[in-house]
Protein backbone atom coordinates (compact mmCIF):
# COMPACT_ATOMS: atom_id res chain seq x y z
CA UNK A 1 63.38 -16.43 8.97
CA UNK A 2 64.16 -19.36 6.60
CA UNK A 3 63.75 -18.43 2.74
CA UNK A 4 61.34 -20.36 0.86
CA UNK A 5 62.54 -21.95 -2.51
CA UNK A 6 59.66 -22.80 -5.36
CA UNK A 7 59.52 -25.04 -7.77
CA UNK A 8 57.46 -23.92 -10.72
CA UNK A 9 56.54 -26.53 -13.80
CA UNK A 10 55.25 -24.92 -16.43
CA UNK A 11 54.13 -26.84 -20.22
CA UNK A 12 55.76 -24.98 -22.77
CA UNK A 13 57.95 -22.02 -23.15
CA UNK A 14 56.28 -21.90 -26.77
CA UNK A 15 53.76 -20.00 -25.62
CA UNK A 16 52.59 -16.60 -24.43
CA UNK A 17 50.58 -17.37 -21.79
CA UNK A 18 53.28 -19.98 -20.12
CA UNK A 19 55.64 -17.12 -20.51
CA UNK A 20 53.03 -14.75 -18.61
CA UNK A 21 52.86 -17.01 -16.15
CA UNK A 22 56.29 -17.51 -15.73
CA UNK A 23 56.86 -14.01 -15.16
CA UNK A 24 53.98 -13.45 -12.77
CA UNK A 25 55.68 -16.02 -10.55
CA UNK A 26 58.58 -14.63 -10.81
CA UNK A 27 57.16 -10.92 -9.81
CA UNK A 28 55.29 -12.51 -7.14
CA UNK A 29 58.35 -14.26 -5.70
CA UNK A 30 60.59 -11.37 -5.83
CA UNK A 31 58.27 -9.12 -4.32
CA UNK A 32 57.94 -11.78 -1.28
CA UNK A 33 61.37 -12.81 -1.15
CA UNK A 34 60.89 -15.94 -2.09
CA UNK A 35 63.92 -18.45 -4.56
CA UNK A 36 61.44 -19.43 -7.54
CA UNK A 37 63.12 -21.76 -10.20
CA UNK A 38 61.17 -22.16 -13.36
CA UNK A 39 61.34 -25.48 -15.51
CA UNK A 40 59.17 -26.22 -18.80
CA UNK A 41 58.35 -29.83 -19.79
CA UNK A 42 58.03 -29.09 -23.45
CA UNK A 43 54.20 -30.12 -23.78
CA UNK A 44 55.20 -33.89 -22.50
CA UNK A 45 53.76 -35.06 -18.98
CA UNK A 46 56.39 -38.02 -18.56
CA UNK A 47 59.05 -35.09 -19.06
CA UNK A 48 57.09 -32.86 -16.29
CA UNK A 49 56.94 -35.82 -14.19
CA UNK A 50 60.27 -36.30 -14.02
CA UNK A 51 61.35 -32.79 -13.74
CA UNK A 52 58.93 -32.66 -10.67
CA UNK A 53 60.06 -36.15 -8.62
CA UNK A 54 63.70 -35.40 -9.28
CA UNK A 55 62.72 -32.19 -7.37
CA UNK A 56 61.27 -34.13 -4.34
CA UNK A 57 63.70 -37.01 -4.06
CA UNK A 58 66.71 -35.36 -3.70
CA UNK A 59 68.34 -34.59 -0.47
CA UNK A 60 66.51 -33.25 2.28
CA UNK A 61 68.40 -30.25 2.39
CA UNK A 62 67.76 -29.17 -1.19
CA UNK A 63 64.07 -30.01 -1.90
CA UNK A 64 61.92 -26.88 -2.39
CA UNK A 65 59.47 -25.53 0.15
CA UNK A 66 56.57 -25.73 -2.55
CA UNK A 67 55.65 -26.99 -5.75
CA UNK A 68 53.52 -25.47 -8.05
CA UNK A 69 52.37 -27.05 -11.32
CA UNK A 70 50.59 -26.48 -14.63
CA UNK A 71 50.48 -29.69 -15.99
CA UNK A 72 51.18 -31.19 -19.04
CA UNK A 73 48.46 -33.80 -19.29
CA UNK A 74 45.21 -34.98 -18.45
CA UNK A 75 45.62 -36.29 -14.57
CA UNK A 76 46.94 -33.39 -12.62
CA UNK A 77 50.00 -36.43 -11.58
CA UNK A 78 48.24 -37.72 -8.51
CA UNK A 79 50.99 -39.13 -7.61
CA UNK A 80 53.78 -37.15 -7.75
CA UNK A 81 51.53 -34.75 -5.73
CA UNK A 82 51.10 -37.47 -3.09
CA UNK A 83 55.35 -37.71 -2.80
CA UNK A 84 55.35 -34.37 -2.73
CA UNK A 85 52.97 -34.03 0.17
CA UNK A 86 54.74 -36.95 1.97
CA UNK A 87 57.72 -35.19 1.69
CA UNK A 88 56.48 -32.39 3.39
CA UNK A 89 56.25 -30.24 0.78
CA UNK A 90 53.24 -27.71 -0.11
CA UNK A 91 51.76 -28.85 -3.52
CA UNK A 92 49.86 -26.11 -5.61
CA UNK A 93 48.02 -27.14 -8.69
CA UNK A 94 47.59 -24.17 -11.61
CA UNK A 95 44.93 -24.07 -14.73
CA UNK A 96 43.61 -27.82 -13.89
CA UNK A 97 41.05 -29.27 -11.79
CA UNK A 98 41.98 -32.27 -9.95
CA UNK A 99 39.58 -34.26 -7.66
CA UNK A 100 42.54 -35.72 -5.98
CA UNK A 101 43.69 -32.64 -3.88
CA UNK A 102 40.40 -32.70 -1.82
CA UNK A 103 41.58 -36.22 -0.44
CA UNK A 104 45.56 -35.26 -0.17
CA UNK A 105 44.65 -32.34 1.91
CA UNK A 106 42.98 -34.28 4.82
CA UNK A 107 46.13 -36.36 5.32
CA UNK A 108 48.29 -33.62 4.29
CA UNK A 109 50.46 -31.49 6.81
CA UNK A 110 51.86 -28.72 4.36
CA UNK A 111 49.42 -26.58 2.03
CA UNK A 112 47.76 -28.50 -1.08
CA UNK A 113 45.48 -26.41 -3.22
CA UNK A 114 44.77 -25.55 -6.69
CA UNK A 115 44.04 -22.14 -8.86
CA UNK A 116 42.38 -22.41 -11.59
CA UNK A 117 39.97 -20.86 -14.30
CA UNK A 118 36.29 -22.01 -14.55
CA UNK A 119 37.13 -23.44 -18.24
CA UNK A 120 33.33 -24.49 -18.56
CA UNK A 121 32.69 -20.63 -18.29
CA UNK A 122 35.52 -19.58 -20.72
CA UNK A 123 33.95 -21.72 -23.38
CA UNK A 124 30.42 -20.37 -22.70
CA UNK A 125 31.96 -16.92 -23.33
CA UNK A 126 33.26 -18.21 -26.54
CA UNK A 127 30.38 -19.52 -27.23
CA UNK A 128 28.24 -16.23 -27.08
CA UNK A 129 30.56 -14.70 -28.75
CA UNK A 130 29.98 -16.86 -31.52
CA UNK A 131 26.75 -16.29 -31.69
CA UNK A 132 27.31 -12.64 -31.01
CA UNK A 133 29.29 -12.58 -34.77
CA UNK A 134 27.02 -15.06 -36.53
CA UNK A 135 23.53 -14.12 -35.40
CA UNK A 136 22.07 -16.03 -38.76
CA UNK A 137 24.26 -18.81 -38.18
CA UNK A 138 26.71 -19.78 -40.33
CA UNK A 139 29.97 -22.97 -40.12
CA UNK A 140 32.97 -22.02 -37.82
CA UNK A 141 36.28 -23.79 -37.31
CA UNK A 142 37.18 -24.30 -33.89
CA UNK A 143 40.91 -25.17 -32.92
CA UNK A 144 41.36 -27.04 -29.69
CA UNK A 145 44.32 -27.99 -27.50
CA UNK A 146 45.65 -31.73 -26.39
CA UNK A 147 42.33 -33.25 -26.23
CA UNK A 148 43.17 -35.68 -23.63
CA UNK A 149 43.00 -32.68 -20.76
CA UNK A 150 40.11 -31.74 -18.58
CA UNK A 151 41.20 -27.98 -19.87
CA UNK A 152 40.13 -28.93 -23.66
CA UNK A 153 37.42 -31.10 -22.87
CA UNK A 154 35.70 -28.10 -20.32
CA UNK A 155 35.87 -25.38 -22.69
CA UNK A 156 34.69 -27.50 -25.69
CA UNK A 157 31.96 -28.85 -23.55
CA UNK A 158 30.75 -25.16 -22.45
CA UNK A 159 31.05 -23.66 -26.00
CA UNK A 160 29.18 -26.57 -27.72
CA UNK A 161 26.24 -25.86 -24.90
CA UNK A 162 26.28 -22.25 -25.58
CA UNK A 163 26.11 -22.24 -29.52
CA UNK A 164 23.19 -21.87 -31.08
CA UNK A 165 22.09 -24.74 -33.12
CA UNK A 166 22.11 -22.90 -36.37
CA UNK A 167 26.32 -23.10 -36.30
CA UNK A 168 27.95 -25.97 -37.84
CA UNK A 169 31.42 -26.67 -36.19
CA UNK A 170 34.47 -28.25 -37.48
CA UNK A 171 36.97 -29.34 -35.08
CA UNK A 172 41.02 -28.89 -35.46
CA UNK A 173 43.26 -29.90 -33.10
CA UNK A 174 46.32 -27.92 -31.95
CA UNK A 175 48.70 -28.30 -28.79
CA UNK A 176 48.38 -24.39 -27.48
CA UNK A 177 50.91 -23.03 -29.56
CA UNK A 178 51.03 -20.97 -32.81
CA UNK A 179 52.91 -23.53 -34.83
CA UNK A 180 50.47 -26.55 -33.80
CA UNK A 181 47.74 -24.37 -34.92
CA UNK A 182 49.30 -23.17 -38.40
CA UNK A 183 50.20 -26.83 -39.14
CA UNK A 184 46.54 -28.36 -38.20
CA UNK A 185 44.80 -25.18 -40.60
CA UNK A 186 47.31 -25.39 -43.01
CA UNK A 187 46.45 -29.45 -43.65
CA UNK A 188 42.63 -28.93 -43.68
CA UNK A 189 42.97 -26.22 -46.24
CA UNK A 190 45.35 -28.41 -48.33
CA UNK A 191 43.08 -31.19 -48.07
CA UNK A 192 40.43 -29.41 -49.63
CA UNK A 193 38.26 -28.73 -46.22
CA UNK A 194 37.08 -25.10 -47.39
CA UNK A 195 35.58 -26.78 -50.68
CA UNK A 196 33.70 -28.99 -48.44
CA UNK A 197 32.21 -26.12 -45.51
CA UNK A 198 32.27 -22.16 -46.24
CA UNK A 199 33.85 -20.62 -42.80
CA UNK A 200 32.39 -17.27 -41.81
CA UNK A 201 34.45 -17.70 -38.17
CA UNK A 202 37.46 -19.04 -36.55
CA UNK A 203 37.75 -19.73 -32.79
CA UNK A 204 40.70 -20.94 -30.85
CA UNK A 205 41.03 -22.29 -27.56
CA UNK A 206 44.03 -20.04 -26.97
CA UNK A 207 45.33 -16.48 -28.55
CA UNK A 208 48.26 -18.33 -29.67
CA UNK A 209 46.66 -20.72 -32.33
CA UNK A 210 44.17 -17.71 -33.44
CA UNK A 211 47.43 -16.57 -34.48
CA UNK A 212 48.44 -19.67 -36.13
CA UNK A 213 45.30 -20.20 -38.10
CA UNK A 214 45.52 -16.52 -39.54
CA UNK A 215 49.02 -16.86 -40.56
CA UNK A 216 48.07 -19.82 -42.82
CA UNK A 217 45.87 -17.15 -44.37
CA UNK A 218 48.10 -14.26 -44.54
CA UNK A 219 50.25 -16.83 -46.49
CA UNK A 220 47.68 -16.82 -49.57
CA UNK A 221 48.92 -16.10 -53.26
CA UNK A 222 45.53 -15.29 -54.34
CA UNK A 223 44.58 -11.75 -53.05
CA UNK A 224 41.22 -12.06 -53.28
CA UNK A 225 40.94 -15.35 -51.39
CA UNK A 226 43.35 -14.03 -48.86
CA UNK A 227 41.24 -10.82 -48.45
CA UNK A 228 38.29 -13.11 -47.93
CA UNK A 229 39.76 -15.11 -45.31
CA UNK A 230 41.19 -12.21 -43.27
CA UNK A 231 37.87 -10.51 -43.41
CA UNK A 232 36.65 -13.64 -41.10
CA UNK A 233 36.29 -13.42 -37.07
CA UNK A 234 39.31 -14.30 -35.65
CA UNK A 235 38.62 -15.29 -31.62
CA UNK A 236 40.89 -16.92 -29.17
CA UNK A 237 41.13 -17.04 -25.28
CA UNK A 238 43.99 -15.54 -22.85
CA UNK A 239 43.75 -11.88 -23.56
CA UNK A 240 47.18 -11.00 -22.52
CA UNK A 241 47.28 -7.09 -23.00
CA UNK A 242 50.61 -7.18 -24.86
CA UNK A 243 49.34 -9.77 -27.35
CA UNK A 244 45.42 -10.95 -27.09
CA UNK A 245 44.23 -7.87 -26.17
CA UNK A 246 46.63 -6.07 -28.85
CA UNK A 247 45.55 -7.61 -31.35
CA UNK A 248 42.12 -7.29 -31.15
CA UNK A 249 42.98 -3.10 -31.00
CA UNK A 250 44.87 -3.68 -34.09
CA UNK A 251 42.33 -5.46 -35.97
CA UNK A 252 44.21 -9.07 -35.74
CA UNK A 253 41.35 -10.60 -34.14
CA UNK A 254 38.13 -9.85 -33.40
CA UNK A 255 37.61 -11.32 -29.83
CA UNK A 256 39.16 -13.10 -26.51
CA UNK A 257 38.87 -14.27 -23.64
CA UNK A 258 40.44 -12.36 -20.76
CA UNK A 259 41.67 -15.27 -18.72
CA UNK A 260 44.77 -13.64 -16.47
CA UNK A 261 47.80 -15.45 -15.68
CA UNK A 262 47.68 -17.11 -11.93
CA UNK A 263 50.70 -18.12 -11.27
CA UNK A 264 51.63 -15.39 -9.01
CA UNK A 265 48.64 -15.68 -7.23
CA UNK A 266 49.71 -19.42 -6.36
CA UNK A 267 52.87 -18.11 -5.30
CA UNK A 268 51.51 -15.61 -3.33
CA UNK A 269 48.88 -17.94 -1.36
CA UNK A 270 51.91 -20.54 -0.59
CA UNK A 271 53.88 -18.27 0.76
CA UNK A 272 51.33 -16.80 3.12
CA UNK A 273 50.20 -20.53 3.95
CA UNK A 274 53.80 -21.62 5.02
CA UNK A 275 55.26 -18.09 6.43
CA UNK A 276 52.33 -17.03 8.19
CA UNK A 277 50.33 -20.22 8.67
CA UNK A 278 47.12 -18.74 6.39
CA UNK A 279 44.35 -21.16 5.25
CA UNK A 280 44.65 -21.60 1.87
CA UNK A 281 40.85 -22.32 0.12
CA UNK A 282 41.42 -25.17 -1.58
CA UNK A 283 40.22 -24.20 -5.04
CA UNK A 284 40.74 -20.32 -6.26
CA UNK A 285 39.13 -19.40 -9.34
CA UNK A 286 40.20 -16.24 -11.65
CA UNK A 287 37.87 -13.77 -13.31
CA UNK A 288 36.93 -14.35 -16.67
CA UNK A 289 35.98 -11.44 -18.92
CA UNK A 290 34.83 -11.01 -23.16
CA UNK A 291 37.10 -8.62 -24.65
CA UNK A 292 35.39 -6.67 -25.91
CA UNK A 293 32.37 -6.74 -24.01
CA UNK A 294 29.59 -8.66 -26.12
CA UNK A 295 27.79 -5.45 -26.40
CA UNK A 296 30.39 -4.04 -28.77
CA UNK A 297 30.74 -7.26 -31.04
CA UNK A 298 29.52 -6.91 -34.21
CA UNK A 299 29.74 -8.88 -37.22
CA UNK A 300 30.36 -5.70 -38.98
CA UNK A 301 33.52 -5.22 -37.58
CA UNK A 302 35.75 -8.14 -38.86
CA UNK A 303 39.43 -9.24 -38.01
CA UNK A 304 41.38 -7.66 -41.32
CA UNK A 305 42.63 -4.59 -40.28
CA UNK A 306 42.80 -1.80 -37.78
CA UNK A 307 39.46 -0.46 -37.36
């Protein structure tokens, strides 16, 4: 029996989760004896593009059995999907919803699918959260990823639904990793935005930039203020057990989102599709999960410490 080869593009290696999913994968494709090669685009789509198509147009001979891609920006690459399946190679789609695969699975002859989380849902979750740890209300920031991708724009567009009208939002923008975050906080506070709004609550889109926005906190001469902002609710999304989930046990934050890597799962359902010739749903979504359960938030038990 042939041995498949993978390609997987991932966004960033700046990042937890890309790493988790990275090593899912790679679990996945040892454990199936499947050749999985790894490549990051670096948070640029043109970059991913390119990484992706130089993939498909080489020789015959070398082009991988699959593809499977987180991407980098907001269109899923349509194209470079459609080469891919032209080529005659199976074309999985990771953490993005893409109305294109329904139509390049009728005409195509290898696997296309996607796996995905319901990102609407994840920013509900946030969203009751919210209002789980600000039951009077109250003014929140809330840090956001590249807002040109469905990802962003879903779980904005479910947490704004599910907070309760008495919360006043401010909006930051980040690009999912810990620096992007700590520079965006670090230039509101400079600018003077906690004169302007007090915040009783941060939420990030991601673990990663929770992180980012408390470390522009931690980094507060005045011990008083500093106490004060490290007393606020810290929440992201991801819940990784060596690093969201941690750090809610230790006190870091208060909340996430337990969002688990899928990767593997995408390599798993290619490799089934091509070895064994298994139908392949064409959209897979994840479990989704508080952490903690919204039961045992309280506002009484702030990010600031172990508890």
């Amino acid at each position: 029996m042939k041995k498949l080869r993978f390609l997987l593009a991932l966004i960033t290696k700046n990042n937890d989760y890309q790493l988790e999913q990275a090593a899912s994968a790679e679990t996945a494709a040892r454990e199936l004896g499947v050749d999985l090669e790894v490549v990051y685009a670096d948070g640029d789509s043109i970059t991913q593009s390119t990484q992706v198509l130089k993939s498909i147009q080489v020789n015959p001979t070398l082009r991988p059995d699959g593809i499977i891609v987180e991407p980098a920006g907001g269109t899923g690459l349509p194209q470079v999907g459609k080469a891919a399946a032209e080529a005659g190679i199976a074309w999985g789609l990771i953490n993005h919803e893409a109305d294109y695969v329904a139509e390049l699975r009728r005409s195509a002859k290898t696997p296309v699918f996607l796996v995905t989380h319901d990102h609407k849902e994840i920013g509900r979750i946030q969203g009751r959260q919210l209002n789980t740890l600000l039951p009077e209300g109250g003014a929140a920031l809330y840090i956001v990823g590249p807002t040109e991708t469905a990802t962003v724009k879903d779980r904005k567009s479910g947490f704004e639904a599910t907070c309760s009208k008495n919360l006043r939002v401010t909006l930051l923008r980040g690009k999912w990793t810990e620096e992007s975050s700590y520079r965006s906080v670090a230039t509101w506070l400079k600018l003077g935005g906690s004169h302007k709004v007090s915040v009783e609550a941060i939420v990030a889109q991601n673990d990663a930039m929770a992180k980012g926005a408390r470390k522009v906190f931690e980094e507060i001469s005045n011990p008083e203020e500093r106490e004060k902002w490290l007393n606020v609710p810290f929440a992201g999304v991801d819940g990784l057990p060596k690093t969201g989930q941690a750090w809610v046990r230790t006190g870091l934050m208060t909340a996430t989102v337990i969002a688990p890597p899928m990767a593997g799962l995408a390599v798993q359902l290619m490799a089934h599709a091509l070895r064994d010739g298994a139908n392949v749903p064409e959209r897979t979504l994840t479990v989704l999960e508080s952490y903690p359960p919204l039961g045992k938030l309280s506002r009484l038990q702030p990010a600031g410490g172990p508890r």
